[in-house]
N, C-alpha and C. Protein backbone atom coordinates (compact mmCIF):
# COMPACT_ATOMS: atom_id res chain seq x y z
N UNK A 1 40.02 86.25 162.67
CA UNK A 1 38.95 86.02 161.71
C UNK A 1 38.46 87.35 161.13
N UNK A 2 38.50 88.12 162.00
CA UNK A 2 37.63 90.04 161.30
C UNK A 2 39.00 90.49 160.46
N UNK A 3 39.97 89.97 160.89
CA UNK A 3 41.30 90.67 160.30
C UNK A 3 41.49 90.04 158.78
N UNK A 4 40.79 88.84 158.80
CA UNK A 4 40.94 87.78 157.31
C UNK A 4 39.79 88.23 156.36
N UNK A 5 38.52 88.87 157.09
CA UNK A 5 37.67 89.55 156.64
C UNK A 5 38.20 90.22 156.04
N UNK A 6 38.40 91.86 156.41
CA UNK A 6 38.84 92.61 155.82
C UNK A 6 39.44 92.65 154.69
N UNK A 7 40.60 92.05 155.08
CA UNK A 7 41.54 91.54 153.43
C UNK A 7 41.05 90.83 152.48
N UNK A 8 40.37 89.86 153.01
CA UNK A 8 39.06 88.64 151.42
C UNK A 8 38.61 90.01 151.05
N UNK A 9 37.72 90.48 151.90
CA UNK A 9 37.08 91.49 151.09
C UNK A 9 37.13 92.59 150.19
N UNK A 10 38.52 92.84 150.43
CA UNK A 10 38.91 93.90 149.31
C UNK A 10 39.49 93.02 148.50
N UNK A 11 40.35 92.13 148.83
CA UNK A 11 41.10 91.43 147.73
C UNK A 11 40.42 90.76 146.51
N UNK A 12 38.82 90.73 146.68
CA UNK A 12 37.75 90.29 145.89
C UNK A 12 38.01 90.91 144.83
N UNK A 13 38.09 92.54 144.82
CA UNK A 13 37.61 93.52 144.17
C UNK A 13 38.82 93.80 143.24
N UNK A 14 39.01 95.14 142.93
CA UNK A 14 40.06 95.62 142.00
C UNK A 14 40.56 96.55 142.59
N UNK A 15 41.17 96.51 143.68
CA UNK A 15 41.28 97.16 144.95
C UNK A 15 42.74 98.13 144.10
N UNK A 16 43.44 97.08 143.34
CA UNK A 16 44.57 97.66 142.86
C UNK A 16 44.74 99.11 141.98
N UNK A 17 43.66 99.23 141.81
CA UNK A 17 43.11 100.02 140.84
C UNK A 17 43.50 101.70 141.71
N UNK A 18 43.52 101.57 142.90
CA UNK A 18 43.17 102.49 144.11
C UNK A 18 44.34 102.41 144.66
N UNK A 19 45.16 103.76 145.21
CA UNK A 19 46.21 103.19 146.43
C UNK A 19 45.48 102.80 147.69
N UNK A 20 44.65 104.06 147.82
CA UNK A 20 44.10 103.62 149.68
C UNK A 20 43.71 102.25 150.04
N UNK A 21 43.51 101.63 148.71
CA UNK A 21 42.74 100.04 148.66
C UNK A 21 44.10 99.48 149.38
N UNK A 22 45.11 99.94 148.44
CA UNK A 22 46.57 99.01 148.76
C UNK A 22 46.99 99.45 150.47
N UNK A 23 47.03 100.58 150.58
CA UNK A 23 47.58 100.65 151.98
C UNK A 23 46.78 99.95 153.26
N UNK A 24 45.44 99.53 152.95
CA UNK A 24 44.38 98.96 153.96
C UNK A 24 45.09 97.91 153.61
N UNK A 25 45.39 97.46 152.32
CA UNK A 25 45.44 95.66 152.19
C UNK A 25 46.92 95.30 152.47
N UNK A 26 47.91 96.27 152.72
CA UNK A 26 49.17 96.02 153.38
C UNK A 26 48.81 96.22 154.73
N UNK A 27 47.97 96.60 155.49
CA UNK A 27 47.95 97.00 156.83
C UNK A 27 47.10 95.39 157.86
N UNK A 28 46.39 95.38 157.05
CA UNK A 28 45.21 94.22 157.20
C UNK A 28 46.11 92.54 156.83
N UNK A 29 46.71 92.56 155.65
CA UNK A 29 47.34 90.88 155.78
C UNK A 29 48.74 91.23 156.82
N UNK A 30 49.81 91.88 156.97
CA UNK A 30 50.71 92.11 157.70
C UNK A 30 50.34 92.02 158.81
N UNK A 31 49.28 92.72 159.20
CA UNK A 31 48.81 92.69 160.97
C UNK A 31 48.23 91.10 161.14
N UNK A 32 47.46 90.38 160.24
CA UNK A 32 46.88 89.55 160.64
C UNK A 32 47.86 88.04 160.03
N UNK A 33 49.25 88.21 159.59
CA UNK A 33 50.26 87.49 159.85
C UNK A 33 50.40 87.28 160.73
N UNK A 34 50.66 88.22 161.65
CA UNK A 34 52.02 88.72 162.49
C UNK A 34 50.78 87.88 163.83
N UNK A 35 49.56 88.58 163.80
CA UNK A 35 48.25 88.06 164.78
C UNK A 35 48.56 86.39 164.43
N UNK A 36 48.62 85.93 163.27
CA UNK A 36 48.76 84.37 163.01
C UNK A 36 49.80 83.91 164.13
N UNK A 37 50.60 84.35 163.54
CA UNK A 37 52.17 83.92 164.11
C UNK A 37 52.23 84.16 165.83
N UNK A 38 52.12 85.28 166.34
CA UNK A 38 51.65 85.26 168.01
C UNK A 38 50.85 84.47 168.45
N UNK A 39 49.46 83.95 167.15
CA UNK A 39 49.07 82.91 168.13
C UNK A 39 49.45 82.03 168.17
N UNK A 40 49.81 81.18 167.03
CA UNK A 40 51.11 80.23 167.44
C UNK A 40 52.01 80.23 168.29
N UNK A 41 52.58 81.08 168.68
CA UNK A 41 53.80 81.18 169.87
C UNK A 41 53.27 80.84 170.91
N UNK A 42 52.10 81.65 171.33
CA UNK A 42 51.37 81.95 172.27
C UNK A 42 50.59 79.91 172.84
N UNK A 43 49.81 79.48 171.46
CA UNK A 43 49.48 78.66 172.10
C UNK A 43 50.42 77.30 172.20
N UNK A 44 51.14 77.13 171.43
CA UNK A 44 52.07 76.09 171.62
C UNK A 44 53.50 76.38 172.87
N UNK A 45 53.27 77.23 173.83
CA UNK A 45 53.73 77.81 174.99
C UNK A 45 55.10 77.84 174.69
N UNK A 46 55.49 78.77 173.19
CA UNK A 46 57.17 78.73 173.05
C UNK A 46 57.47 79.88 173.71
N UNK A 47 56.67 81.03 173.91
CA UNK A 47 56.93 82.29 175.00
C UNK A 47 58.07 81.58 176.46
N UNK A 48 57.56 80.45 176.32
CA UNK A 48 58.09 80.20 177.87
C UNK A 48 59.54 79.50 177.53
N UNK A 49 60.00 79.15 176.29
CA UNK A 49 61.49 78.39 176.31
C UNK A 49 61.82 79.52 175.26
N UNK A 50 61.58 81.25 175.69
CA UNK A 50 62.64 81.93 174.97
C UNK A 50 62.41 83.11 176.42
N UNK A 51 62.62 82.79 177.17
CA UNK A 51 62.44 83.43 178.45
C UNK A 51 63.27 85.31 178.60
N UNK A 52 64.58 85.24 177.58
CA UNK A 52 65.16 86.26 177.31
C UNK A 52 64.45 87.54 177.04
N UNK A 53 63.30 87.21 175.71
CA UNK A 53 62.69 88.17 174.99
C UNK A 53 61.64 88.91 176.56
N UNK A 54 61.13 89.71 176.40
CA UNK A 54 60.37 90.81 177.53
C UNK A 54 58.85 90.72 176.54
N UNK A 55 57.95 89.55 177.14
CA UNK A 55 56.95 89.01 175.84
C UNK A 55 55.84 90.21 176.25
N UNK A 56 55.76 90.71 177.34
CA UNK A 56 54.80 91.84 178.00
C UNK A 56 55.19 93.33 177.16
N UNK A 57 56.42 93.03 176.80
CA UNK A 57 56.15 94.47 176.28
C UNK A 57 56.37 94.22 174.33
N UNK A 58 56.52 93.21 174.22
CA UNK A 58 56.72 92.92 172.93
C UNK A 58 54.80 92.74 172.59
N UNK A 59 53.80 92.06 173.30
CA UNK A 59 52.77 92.11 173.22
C UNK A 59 52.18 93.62 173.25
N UNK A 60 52.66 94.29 174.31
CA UNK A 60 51.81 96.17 174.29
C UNK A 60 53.10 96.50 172.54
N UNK A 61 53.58 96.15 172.29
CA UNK A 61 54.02 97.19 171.29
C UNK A 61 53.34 96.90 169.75
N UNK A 62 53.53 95.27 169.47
CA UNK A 62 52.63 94.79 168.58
C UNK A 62 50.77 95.15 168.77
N UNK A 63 50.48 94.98 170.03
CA UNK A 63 49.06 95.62 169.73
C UNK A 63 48.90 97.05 169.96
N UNK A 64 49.56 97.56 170.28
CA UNK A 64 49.92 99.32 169.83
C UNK A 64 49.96 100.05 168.71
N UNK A 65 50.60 99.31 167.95
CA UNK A 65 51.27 99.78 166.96
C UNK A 65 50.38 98.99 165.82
N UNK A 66 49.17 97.82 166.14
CA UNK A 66 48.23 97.37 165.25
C UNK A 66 47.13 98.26 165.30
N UNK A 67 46.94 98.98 166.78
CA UNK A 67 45.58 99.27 166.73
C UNK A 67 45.82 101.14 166.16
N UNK A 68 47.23 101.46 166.21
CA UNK A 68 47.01 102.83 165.21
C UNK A 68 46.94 102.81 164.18
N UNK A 69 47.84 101.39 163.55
CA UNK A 69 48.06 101.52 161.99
C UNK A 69 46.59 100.96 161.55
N UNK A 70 45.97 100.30 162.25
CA UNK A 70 44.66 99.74 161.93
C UNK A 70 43.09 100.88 162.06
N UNK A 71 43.93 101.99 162.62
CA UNK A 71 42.86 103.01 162.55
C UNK A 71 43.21 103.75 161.84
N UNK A 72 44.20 104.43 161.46
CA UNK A 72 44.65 104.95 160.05
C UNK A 72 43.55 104.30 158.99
N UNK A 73 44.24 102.65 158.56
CA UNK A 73 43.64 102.34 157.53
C UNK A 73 42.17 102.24 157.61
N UNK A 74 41.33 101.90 158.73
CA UNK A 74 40.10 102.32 158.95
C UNK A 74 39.34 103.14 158.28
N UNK A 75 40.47 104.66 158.52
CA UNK A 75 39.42 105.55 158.47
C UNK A 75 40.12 105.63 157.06
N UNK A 76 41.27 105.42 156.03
CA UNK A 76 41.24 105.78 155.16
C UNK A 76 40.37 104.59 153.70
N UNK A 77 40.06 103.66 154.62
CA UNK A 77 39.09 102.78 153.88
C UNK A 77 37.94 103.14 154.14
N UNK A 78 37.49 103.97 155.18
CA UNK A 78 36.06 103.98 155.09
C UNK A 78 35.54 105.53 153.96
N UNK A 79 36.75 106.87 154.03
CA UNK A 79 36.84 107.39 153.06
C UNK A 79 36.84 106.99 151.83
N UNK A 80 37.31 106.51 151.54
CA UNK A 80 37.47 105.75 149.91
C UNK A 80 36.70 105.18 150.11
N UNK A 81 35.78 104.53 150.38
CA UNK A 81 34.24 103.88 149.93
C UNK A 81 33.52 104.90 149.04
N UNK A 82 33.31 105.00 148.06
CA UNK A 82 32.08 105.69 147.05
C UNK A 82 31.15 104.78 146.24
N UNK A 83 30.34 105.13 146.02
CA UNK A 83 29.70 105.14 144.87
C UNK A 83 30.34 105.16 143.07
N UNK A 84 31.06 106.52 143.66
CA UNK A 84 30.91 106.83 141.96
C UNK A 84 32.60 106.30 141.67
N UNK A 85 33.29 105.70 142.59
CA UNK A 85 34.32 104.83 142.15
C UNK A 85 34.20 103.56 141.49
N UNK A 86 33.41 102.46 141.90
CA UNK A 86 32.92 101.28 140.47
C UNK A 86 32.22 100.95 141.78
N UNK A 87 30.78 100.85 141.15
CA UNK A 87 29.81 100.39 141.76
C UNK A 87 29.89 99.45 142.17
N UNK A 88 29.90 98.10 141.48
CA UNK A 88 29.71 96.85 141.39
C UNK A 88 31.14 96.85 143.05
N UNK A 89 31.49 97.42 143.28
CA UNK A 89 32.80 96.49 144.25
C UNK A 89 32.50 97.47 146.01
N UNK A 90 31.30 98.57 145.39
CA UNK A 90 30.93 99.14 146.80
C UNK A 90 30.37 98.27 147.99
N UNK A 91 29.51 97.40 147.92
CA UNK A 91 29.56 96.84 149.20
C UNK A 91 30.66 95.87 149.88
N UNK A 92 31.46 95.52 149.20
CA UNK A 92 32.37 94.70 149.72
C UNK A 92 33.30 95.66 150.29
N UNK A 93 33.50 96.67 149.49
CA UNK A 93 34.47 98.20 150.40
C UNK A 93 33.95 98.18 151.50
N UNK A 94 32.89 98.97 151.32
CA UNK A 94 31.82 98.90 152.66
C UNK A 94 31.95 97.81 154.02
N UNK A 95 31.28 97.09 153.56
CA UNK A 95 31.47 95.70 154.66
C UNK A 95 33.53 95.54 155.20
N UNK A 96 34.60 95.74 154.25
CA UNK A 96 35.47 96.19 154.81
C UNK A 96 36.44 96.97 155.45
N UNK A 97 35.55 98.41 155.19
CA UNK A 97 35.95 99.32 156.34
C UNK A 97 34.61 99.19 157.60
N UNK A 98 33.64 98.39 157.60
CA UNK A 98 33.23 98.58 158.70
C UNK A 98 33.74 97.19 159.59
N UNK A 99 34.48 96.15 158.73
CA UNK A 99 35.28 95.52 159.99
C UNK A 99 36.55 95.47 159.85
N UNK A 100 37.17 96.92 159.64
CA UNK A 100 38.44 97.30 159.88
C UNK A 100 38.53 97.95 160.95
N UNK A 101 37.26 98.62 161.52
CA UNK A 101 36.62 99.10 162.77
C UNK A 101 36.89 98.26 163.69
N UNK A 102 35.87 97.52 163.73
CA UNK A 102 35.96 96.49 164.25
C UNK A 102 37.08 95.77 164.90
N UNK A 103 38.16 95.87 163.86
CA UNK A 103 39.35 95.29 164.16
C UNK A 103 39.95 95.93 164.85
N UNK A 104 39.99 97.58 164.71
CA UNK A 104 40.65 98.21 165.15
C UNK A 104 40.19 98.25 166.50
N UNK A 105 39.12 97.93 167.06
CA UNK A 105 38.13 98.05 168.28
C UNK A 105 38.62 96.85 168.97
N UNK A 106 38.87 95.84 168.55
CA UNK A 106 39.84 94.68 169.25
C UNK A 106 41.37 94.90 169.46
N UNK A 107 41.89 95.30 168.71
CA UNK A 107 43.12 95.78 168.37
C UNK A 107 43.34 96.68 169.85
N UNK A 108 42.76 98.02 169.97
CA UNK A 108 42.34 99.13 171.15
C UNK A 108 41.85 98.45 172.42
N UNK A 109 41.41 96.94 172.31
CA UNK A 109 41.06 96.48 173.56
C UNK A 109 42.10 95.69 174.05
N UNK A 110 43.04 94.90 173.34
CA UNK A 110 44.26 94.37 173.22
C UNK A 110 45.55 95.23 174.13
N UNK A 111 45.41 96.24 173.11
CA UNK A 111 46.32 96.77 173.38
C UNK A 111 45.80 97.88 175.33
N UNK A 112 44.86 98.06 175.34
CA UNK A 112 44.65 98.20 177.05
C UNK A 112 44.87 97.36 177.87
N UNK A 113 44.73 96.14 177.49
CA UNK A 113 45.24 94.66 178.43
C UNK A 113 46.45 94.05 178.47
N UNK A 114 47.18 94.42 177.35
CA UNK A 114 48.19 94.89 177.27
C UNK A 114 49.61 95.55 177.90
N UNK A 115 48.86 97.15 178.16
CA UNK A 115 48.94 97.79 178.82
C UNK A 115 48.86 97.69 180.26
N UNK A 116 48.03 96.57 180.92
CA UNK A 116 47.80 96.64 182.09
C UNK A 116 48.67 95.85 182.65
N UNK A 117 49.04 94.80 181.51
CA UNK A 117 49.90 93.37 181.95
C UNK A 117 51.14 93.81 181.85
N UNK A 118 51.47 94.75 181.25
CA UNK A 118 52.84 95.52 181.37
C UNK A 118 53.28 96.07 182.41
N UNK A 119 52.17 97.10 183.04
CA UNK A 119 52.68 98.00 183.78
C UNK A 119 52.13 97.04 184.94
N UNK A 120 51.50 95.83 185.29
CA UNK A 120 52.10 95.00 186.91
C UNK A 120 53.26 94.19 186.39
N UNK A 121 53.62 93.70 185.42
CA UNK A 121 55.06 93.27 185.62
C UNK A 121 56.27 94.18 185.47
N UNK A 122 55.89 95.49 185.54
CA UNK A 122 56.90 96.58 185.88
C UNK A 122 56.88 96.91 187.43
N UNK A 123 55.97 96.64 187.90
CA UNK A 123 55.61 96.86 189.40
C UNK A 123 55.96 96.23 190.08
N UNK A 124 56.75 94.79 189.77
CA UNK A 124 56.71 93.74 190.58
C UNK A 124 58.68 93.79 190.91
């Protein structure tokens, strides 16, 4: 839901106008596909009739690799927030680099639990 945020919210605007707009808004719908699609797997329990795939480390790499690219774009959306770029579309910038944070702050908590569920089924 913070990840669908983000993207409505710039996608409101004229984001196109901007690259940094574009690289948040490739970072933000791609991650929160991909978040779609895991949860699907996840809750309709197909993890368990593809038993081959290694879902512990396929989970630490996808939330690894969300919560850097998601702090990248973070911080390069919360830079590009101005004023004197078009007024009229600053708070919606705003409101979406502060829950690209956010995201990225779930993303970073993910990916530690992650991390933990990895390294006991490496232990075992």
């Amino acid at each position: 839901v913070l990840g669908l945020l983000v993207w409505t919210l710039i996608a409101g605007t004229d984001y196109f106008l901007y690259p940094a707009f574009g690289w948040v808004m490739f970072v933000a719908v791609f991650y929160w596909v991909l978040t779609v699609f895991f949860l699907i797997i996840y809750m309709t329990m197909t993890y368990t009739r593809i038993p081959q795939v290694p879902w512990t480390m396929v989970g630490l790499c996808f939330n690894g690799s969300a919560f850097v690219l998601y702090l990248i774009a973070a911080i390069v959306d919360a830079s590009s927030v101005t004023k004197d770029l078009d007024n009229h579309n600053y708070n919606s910038w705003a409101a979406s680099s502060f829950f690209a944070f956010v995201v990225t702050s779930c993303y970073a908590g993910n990916t530690y639990f992650s991390f933990i569920s990895w390294q006991s089924r490496t232990l075992q």
